[in-house]
Every structure is written in structure tokens, then in C-alpha cells.
N, C-alpha and C. Protein backbone atom coordinates (compact mmCIF):
# COMPACT_ATOMS: atom_id res chain seq x y z
N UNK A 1 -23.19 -18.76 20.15
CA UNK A 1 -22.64 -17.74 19.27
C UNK A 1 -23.71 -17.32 18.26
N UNK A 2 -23.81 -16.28 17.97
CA UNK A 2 -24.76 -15.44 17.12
C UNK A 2 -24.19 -15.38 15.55
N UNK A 3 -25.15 -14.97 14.51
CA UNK A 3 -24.37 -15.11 13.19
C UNK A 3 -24.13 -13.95 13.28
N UNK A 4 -24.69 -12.95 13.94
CA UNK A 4 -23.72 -11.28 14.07
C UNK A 4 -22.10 -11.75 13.94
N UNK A 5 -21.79 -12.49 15.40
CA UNK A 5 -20.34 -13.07 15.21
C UNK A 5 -19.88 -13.02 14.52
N UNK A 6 -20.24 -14.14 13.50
CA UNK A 6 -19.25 -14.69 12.57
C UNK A 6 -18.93 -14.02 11.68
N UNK A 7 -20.37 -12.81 11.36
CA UNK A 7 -19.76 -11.85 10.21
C UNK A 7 -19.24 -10.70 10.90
N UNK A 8 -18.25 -11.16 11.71
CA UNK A 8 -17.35 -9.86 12.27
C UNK A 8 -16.12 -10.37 11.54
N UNK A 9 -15.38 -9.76 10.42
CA UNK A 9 -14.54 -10.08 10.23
C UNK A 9 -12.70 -9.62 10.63
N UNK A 10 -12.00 -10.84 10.60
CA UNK A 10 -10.52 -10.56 11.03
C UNK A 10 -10.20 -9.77 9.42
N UNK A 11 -8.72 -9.20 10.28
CA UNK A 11 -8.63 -8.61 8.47
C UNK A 11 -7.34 -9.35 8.03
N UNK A 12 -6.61 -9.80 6.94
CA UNK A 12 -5.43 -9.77 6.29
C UNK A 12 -5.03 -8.72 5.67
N UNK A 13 -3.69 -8.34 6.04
CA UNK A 13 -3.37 -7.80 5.70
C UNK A 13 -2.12 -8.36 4.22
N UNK A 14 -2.43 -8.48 2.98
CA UNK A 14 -1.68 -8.42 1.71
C UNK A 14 -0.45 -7.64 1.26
N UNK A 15 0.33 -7.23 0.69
CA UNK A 15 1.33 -6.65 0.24
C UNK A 15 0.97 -6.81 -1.59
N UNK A 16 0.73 -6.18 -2.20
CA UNK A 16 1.07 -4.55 -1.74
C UNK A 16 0.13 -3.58 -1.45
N UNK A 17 -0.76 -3.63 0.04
CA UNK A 17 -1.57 -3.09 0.64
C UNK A 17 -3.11 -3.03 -0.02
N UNK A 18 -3.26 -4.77 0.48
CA UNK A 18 -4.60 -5.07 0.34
C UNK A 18 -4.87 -5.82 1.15
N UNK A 19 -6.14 -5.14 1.56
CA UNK A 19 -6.60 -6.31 2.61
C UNK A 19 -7.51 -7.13 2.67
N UNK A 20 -8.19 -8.19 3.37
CA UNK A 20 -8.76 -9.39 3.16
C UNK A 20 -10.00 -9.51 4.18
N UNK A 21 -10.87 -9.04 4.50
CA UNK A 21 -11.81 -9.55 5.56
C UNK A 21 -11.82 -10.90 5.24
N UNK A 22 -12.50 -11.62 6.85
CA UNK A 22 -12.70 -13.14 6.57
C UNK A 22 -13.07 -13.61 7.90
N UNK A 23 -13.61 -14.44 7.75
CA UNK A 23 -14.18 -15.24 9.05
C UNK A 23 -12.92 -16.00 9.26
N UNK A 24 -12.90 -15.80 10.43
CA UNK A 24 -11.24 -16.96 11.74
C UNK A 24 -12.08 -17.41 12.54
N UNK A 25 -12.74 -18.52 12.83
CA UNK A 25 -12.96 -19.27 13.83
C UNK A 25 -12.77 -20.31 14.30
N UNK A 26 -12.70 -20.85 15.61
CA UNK A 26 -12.63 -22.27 15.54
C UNK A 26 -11.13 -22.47 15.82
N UNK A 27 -11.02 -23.82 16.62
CA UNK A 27 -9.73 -23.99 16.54
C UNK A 27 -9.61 -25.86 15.89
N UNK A 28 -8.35 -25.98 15.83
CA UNK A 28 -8.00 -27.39 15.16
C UNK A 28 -7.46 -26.95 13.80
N UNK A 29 -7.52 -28.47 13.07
CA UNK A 29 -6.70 -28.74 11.78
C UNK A 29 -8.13 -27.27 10.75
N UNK A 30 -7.23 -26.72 9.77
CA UNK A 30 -7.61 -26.20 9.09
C UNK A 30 -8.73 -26.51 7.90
N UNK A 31 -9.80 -25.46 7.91
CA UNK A 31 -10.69 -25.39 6.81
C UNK A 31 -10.90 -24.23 5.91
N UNK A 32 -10.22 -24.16 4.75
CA UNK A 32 -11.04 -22.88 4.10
C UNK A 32 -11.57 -23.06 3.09
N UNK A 33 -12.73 -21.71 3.08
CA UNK A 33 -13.97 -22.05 2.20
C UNK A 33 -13.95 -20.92 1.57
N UNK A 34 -14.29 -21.38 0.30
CA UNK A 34 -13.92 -20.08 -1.07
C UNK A 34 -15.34 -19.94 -1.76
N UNK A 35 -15.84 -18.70 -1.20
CA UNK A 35 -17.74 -18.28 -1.79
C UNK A 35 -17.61 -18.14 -3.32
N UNK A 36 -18.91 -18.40 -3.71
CA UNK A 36 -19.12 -18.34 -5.37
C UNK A 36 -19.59 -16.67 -5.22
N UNK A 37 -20.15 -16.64 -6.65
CA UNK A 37 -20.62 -15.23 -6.80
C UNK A 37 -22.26 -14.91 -7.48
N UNK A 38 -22.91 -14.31 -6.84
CA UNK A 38 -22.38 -13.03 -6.26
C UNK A 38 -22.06 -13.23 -4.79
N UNK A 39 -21.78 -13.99 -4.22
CA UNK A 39 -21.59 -14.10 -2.48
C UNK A 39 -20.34 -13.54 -1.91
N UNK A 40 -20.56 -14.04 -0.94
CA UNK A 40 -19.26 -13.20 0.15
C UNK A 40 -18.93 -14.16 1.02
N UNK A 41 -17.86 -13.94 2.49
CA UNK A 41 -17.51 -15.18 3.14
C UNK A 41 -18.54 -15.19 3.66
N UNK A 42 -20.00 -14.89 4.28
CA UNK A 42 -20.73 -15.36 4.86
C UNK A 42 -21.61 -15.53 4.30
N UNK A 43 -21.43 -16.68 3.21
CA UNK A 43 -22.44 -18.15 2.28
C UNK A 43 -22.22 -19.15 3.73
N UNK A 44 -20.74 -18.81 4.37
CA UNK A 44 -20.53 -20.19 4.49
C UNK A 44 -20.85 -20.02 6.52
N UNK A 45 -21.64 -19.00 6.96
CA UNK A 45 -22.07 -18.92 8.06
C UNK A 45 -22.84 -20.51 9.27
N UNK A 46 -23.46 -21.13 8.71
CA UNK A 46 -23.64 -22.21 8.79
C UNK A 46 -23.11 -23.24 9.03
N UNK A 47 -21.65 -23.40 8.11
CA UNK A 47 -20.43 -24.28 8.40
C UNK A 47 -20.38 -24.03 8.85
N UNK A 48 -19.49 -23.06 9.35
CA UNK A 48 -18.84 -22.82 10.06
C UNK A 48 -19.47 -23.05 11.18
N UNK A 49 -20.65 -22.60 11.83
CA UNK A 49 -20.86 -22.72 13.30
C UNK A 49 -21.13 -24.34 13.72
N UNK A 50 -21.47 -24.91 12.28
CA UNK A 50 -21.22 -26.43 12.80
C UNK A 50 -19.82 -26.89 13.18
N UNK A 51 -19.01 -26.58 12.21
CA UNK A 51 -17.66 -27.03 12.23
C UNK A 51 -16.19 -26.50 13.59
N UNK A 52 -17.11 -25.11 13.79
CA UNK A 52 -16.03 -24.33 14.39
C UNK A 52 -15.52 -24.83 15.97
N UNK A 53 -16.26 -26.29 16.41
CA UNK A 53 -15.89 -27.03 17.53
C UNK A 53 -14.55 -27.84 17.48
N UNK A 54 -14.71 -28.00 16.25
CA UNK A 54 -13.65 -29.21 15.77
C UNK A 54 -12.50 -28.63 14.66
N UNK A 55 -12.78 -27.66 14.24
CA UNK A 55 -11.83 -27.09 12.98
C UNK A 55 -11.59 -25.89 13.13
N UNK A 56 -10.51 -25.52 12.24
CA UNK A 56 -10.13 -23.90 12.40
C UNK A 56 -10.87 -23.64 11.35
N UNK A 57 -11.72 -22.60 11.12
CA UNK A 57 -12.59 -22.14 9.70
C UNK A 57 -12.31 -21.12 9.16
N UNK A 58 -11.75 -20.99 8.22
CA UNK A 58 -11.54 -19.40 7.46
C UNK A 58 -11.97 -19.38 6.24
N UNK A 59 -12.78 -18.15 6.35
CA UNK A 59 -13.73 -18.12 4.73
C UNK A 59 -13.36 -16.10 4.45
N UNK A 60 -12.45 -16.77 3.51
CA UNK A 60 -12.04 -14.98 2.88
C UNK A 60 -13.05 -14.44 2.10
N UNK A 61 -13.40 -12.98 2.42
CA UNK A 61 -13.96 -12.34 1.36
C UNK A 61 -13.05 -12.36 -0.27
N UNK A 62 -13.25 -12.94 -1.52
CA UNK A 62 -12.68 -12.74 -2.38
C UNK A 62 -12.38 -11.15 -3.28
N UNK A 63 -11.24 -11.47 -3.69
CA UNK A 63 -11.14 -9.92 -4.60
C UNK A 63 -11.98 -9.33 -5.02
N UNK A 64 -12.89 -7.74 -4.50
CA UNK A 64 -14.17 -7.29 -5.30
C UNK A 64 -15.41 -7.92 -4.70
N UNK A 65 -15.60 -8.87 -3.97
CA UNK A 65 -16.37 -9.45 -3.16
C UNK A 65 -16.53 -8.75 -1.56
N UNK A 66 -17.93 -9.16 -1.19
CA UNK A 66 -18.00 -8.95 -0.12
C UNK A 66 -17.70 -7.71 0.34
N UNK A 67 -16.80 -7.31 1.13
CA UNK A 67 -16.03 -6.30 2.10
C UNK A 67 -15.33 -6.08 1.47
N UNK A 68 -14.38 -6.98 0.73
CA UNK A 68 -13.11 -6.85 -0.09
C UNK A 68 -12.75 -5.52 -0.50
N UNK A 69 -11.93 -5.14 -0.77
CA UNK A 69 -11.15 -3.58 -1.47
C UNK A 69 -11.25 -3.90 -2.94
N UNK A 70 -11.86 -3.28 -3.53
CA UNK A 70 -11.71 -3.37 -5.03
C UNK A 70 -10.19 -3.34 -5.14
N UNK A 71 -10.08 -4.92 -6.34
CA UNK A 71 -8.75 -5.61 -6.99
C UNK A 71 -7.96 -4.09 -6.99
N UNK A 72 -6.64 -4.19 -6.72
CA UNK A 72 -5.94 -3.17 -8.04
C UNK A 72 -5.97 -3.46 -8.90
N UNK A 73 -6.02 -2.39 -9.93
CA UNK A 73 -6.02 -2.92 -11.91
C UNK A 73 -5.29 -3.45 -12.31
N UNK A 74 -4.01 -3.95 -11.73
CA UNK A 74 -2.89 -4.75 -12.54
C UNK A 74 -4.12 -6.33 -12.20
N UNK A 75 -5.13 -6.56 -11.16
CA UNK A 75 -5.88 -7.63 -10.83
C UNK A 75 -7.00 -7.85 -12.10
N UNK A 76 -6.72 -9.17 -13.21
CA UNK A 76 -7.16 -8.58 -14.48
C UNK A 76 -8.14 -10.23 -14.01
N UNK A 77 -8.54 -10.91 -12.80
CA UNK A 77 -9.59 -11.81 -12.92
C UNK A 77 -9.30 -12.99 -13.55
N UNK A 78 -8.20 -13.19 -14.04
CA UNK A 78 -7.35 -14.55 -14.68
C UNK A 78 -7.72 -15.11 -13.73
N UNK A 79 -7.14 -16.69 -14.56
CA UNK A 79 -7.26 -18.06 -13.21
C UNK A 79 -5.85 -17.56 -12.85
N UNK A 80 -4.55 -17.56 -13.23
CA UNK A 80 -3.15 -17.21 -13.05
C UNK A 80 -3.45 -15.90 -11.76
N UNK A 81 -3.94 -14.84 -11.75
CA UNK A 81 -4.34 -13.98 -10.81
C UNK A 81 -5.07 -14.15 -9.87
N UNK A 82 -5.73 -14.91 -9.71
CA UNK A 82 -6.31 -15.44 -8.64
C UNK A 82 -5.66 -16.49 -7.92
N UNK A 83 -4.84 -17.50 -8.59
CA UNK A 83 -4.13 -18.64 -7.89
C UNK A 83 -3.17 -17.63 -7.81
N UNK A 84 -2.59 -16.68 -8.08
CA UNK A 84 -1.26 -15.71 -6.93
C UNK A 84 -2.04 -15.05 -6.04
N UNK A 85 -3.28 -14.53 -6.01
CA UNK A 85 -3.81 -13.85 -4.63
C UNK A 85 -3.93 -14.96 -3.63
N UNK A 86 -4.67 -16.11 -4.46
CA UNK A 86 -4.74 -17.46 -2.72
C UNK A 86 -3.40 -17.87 -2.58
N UNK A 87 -2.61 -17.64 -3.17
CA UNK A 87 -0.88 -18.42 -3.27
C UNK A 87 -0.82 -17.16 -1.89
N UNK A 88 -0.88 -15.95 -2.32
CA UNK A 88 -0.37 -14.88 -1.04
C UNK A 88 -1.32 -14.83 -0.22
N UNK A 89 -2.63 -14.80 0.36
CA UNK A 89 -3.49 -15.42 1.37
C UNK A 89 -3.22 -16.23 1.97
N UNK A 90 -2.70 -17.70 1.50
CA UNK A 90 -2.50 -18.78 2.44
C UNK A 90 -1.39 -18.63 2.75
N UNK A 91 -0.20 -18.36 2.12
CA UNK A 91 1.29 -18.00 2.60
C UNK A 91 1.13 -17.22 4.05
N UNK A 92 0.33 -16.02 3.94
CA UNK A 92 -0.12 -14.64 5.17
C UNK A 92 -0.69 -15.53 5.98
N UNK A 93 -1.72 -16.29 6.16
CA UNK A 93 -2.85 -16.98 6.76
C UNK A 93 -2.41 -17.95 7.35
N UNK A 94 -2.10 -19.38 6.92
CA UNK A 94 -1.83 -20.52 7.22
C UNK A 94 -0.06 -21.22 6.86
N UNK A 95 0.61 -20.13 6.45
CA UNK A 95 1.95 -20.99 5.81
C UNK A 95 2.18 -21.79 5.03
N UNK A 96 2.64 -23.00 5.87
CA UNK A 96 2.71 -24.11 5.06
C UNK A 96 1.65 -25.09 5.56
N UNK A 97 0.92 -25.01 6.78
CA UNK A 97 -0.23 -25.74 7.27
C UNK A 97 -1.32 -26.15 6.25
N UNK A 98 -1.06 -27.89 6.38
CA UNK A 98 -1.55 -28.02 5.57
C UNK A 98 -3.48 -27.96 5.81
N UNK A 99 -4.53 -27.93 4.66
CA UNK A 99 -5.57 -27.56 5.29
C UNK A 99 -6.99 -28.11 4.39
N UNK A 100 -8.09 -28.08 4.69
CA UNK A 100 -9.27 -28.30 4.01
C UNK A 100 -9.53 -27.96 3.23
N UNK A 101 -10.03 -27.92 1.39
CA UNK A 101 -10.28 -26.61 1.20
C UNK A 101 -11.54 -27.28 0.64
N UNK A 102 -12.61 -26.11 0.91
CA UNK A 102 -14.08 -26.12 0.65
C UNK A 102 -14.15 -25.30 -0.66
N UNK A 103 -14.81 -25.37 -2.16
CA UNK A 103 -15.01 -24.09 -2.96
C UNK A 103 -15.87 -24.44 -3.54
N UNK A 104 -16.92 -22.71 -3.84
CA UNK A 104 -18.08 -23.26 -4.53
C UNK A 104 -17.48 -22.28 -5.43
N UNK A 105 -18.41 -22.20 -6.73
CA UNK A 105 -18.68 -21.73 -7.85
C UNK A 105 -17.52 -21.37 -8.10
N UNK A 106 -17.35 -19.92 -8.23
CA UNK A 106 -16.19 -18.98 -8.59
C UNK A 106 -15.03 -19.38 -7.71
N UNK A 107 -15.28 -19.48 -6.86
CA UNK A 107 -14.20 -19.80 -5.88
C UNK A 107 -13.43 -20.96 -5.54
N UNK A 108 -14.41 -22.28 -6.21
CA UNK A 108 -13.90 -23.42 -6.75
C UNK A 108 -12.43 -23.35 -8.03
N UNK A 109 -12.78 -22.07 -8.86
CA UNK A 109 -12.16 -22.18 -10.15
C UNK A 109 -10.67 -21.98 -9.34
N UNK A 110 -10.76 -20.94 -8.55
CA UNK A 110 -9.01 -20.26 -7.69
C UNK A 110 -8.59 -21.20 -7.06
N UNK A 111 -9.86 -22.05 -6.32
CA UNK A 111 -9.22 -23.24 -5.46
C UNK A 111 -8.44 -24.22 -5.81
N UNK A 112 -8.88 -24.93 -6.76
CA UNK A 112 -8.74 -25.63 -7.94
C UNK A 112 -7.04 -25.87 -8.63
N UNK A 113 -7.30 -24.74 -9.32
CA UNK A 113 -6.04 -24.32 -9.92
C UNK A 113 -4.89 -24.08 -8.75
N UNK A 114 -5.15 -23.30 -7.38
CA UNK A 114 -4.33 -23.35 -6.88
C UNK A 114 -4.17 -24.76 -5.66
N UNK A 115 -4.65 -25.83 -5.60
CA UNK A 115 -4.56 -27.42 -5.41
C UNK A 115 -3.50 -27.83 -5.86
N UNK A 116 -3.83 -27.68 -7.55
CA UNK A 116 -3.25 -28.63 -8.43
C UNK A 116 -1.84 -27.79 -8.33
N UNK A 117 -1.12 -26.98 -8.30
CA UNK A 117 -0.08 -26.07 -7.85
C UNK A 117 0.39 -26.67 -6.39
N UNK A 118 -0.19 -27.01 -5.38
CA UNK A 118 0.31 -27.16 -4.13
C UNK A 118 -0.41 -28.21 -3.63
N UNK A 119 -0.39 -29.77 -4.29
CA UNK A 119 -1.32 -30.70 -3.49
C UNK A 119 -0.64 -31.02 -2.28
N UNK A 120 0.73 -30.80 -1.78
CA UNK A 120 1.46 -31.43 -0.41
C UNK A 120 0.09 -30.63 1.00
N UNK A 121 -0.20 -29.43 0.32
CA UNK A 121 -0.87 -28.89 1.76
C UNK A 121 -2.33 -28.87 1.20
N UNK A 122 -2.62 -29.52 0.23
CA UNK A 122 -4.04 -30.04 0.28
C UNK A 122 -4.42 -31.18 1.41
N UNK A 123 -5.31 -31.23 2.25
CA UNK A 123 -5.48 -32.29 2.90
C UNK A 123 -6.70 -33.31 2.93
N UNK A 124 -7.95 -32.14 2.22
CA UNK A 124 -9.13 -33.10 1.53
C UNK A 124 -9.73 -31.50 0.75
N UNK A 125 -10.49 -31.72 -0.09
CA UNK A 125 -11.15 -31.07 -1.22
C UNK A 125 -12.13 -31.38 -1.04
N UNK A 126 -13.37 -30.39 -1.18
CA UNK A 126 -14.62 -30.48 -1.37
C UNK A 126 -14.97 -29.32 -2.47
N UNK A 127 -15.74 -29.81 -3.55
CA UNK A 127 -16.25 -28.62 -4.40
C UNK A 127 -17.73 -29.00 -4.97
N UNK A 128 -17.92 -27.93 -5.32
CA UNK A 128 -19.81 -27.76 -5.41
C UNK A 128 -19.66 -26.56 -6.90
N UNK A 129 -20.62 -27.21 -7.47
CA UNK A 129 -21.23 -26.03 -8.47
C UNK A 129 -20.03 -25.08 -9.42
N UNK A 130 -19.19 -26.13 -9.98
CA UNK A 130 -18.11 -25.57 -10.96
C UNK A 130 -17.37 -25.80 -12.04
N UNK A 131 -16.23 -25.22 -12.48
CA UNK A 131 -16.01 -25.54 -13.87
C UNK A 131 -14.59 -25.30 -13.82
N UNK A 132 -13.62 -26.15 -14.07
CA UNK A 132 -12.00 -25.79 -14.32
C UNK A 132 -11.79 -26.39 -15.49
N UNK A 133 -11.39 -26.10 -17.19
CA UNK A 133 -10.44 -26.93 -17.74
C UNK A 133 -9.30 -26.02 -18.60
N UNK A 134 -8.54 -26.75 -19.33
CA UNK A 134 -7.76 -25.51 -19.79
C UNK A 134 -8.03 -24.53 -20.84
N UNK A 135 -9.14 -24.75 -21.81
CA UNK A 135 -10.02 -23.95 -22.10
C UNK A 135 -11.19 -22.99 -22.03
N UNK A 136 -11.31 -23.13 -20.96
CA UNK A 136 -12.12 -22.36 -19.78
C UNK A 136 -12.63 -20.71 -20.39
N UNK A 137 -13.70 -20.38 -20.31
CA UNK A 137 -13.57 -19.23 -21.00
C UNK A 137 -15.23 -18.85 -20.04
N UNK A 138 -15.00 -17.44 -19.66
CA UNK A 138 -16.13 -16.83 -18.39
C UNK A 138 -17.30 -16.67 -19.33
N UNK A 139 -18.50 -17.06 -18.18
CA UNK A 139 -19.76 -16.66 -19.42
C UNK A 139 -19.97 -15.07 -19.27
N UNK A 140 -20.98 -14.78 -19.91
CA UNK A 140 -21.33 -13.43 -20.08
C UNK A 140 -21.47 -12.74 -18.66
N UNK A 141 -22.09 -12.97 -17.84
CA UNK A 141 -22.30 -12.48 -16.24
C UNK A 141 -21.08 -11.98 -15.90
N UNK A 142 -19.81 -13.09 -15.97
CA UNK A 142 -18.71 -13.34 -15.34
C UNK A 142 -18.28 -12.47 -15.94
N UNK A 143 -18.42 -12.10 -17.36
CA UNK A 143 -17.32 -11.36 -18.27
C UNK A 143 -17.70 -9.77 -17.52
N UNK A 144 -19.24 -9.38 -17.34
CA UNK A 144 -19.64 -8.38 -16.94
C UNK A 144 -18.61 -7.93 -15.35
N UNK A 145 -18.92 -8.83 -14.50
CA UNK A 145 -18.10 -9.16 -13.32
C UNK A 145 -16.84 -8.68 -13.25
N UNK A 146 -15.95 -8.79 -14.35
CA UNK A 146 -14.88 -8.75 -14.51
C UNK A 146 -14.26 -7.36 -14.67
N UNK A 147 -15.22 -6.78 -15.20
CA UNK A 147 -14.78 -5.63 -15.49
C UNK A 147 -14.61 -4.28 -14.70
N UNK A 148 -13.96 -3.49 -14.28
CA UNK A 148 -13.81 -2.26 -13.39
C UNK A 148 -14.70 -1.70 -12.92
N UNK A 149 -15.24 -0.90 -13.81
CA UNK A 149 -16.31 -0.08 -13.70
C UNK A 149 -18.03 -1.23 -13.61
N UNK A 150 -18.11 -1.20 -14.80
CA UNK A 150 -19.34 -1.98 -15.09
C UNK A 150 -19.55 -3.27 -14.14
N UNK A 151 -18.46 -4.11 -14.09
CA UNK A 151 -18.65 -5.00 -12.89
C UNK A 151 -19.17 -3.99 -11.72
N UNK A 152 -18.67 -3.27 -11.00
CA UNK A 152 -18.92 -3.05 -9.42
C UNK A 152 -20.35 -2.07 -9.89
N UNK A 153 -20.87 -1.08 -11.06
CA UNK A 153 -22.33 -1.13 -11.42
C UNK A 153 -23.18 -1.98 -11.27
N UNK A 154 -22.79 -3.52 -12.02
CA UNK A 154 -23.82 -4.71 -12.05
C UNK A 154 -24.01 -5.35 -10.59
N UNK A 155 -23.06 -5.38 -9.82
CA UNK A 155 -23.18 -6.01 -8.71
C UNK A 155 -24.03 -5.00 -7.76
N UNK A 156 -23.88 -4.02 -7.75
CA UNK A 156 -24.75 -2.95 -7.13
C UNK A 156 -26.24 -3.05 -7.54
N UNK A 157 -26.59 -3.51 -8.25
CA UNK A 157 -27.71 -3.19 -9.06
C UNK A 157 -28.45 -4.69 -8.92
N UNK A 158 -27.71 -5.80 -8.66
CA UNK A 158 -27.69 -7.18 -9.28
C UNK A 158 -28.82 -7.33 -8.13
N UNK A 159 -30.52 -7.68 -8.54
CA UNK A 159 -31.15 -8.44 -7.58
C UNK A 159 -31.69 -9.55 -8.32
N UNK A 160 -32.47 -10.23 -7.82
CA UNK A 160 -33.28 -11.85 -7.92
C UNK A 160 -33.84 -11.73 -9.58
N UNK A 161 -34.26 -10.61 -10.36
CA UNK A 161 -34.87 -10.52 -11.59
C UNK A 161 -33.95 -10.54 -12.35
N UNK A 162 -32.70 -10.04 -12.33
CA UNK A 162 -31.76 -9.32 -13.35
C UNK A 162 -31.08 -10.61 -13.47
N UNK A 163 -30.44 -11.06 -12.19
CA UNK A 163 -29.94 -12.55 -12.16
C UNK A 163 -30.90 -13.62 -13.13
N UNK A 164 -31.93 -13.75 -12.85
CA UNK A 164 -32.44 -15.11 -13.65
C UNK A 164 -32.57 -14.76 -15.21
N UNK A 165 -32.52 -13.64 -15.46
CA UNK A 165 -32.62 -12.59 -16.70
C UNK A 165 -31.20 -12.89 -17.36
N UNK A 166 -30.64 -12.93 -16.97
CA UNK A 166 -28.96 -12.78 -17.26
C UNK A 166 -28.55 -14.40 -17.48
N UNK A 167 -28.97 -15.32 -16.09
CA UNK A 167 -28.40 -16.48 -16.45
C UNK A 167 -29.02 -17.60 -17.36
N UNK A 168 -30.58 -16.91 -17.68
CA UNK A 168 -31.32 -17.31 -18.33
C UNK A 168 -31.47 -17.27 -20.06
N UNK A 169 -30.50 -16.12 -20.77
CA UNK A 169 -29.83 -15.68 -21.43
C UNK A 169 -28.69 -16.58 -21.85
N UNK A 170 -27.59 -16.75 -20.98
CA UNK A 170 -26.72 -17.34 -21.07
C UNK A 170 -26.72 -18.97 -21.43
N UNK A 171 -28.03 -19.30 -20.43
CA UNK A 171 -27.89 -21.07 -20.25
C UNK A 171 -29.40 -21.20 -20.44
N UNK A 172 -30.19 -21.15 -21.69
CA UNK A 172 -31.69 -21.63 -22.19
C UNK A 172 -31.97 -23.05 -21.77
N UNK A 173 -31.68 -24.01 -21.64
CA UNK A 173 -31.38 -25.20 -21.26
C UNK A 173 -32.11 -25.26 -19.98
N UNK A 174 -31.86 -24.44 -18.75
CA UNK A 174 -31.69 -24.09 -17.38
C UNK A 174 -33.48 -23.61 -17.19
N UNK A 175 -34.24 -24.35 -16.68
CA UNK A 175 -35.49 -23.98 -16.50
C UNK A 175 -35.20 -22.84 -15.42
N UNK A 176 -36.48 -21.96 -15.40
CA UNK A 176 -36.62 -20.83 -14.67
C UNK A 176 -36.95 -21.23 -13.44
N UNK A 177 -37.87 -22.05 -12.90
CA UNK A 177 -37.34 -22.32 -11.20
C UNK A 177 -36.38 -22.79 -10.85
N UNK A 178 -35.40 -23.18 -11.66
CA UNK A 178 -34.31 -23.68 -11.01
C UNK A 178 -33.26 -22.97 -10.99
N UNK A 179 -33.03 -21.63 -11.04
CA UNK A 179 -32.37 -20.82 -11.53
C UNK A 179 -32.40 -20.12 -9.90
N UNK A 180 -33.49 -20.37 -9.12
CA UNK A 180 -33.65 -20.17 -7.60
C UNK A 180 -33.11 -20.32 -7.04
């Protein structure tokens, strides 16, 4: 299988008419994997072609991500808004099957929150590179991200300089090769 493949995506279809690209591969007990940002479902191209012998793999494009349909505006980027979009994803997707869930960065935070909401169909957790508590508050990037207009500007615009510029700003601490 080719990585052309994998970034062919299935679509979900949402209510109230949004839809979801995402990698479906693989068959067996369930895995899904939730990309950080700026990424899309195919961070997780790699897993998957390891995994997709033995597991079912689904890696959604997130809201504004990827392929994704820009959020509707009532979609205000909350943790509460995001644990109801994966609450209605996995409902559409998997039911009540219970399943893997993989999350990095950003996508850790939705995963997370929506776990601790539904641990019966958690079946193992893996997370990388994140932050959940109940004070939680987005850094500057994220705040940019967030926003309608100016988010889908910055992400258009967003390459390798602006990024280390931005997170370098945010987190002084954070040496500049490692920011790679």
C-alpha cells in the first residue's frame, strides 16, 4: 500500500451538515488517533500502515484542520466543543465500540476530556506532547488559531520561520533547535 492510499480520505458525515475526512483502515479492535496542530490526519500515516494488519485505524481530520470544513461559528474551540464534536464522531463512527485512543498535542486536549466523560469505551490511551487541567488557558498561537478569520490567515501563511518565531515568543525557556 502506498501513502497516496492512506491519504485518500472516507468522509463522515455530521449533523448539522458537517463533514469529517479521515483515514478508515485496517480491520480489528479499534484505534483512533487525534493530530496536534498545525497537522492533519496524515501525522499519523506511518501508524497506521504499521498497525493497519492488526487494527481498525481511524485518524479524523479535526475541526478547521486538514480537509476539514471550516467549524460553524456557533464552533467557539472550547474543550466543552470539542468533547461534543468527538462525542458526535464516535457516536457516527464507532457507536458504542469500545476503542484505542492515540492523541497528540491539540488533539490530546479533546481526547482527554472526552475519556474522562466515557472511560467504559476507553480501552487503552496513549498521549504525547500535552496539556489538560481545569485551568487550562490556550497560548498565544492557539488563541490566534482560534479565531475565524485570522486563524485560517495564520495557518495559510504558517511556515518553519513564523512557527519558531511565534513559539519562541511564547515559551523563552524552549531553545531554538528544539523547537524543530
Amino acid at each position: 500500500m502506498s501513502a497516496l492510499d492512506l491519504m485518500q480520505p472516507t468522509i463522515v458525515k455530521l449533523e448539522p451538515a458537517y463533514t469529517v475526512p479521515l483515514i478508515d483502515k485496517g480491520t480489528g479492535p479499534a484505534v483512533v488517533m487525534l493530530h496536534g496542530a498545525p497537522e492533519h490526519r496524515n501525522e499519523w500515516q506511518a501508524l497506521v500502515g504499521l498497525l493497519q494488519a492488526d487494527f481498525r485505524c481511524l485518524a479524523p481530520d479535526l475541526p478547521g484542520f486538514g480537509n476539514a470544513q471550516a467549524p460553524p461559528p456557533a464552533y467557539d474551540f472550547s474543550i466543552a466543543a470539542q468533547v461534543a464534536f468527538f462525542d458526535r464522531w464516535v457516536a457516527e463512527t464507532l457507536g458504542n465500540e469500545p476503542f484505542i485512543l492515540v492523541a497528540h498535542d491539540i488533539g490530546a486536549i479533546m481526547g482527554l476530556a472526552w475519556a474522562a466523560q466515557n472511560p467504559k469505551q476507553v480501552r487503552g490511551l496513549l498521549v504525547m506532547n500535552t496539556v489538560l487541567h481545569a485551568d487550562f488557558e490556550w497560548h498565544t498561537m492557539a488563541r490566534i488559531w482560534r479565531s475565524p478569520i485570522l486563524g485560517r490567515l495564520f495557518m495559510l501563511t504558517l511556515n518553519r520561520f513564523a512557527y519558531r518565531l511565534a513559539f519562541g515568543r511564547d515559551f523563552p525557556e524552549v531553545r531554538p533547535e528544539q523547537v524543530e
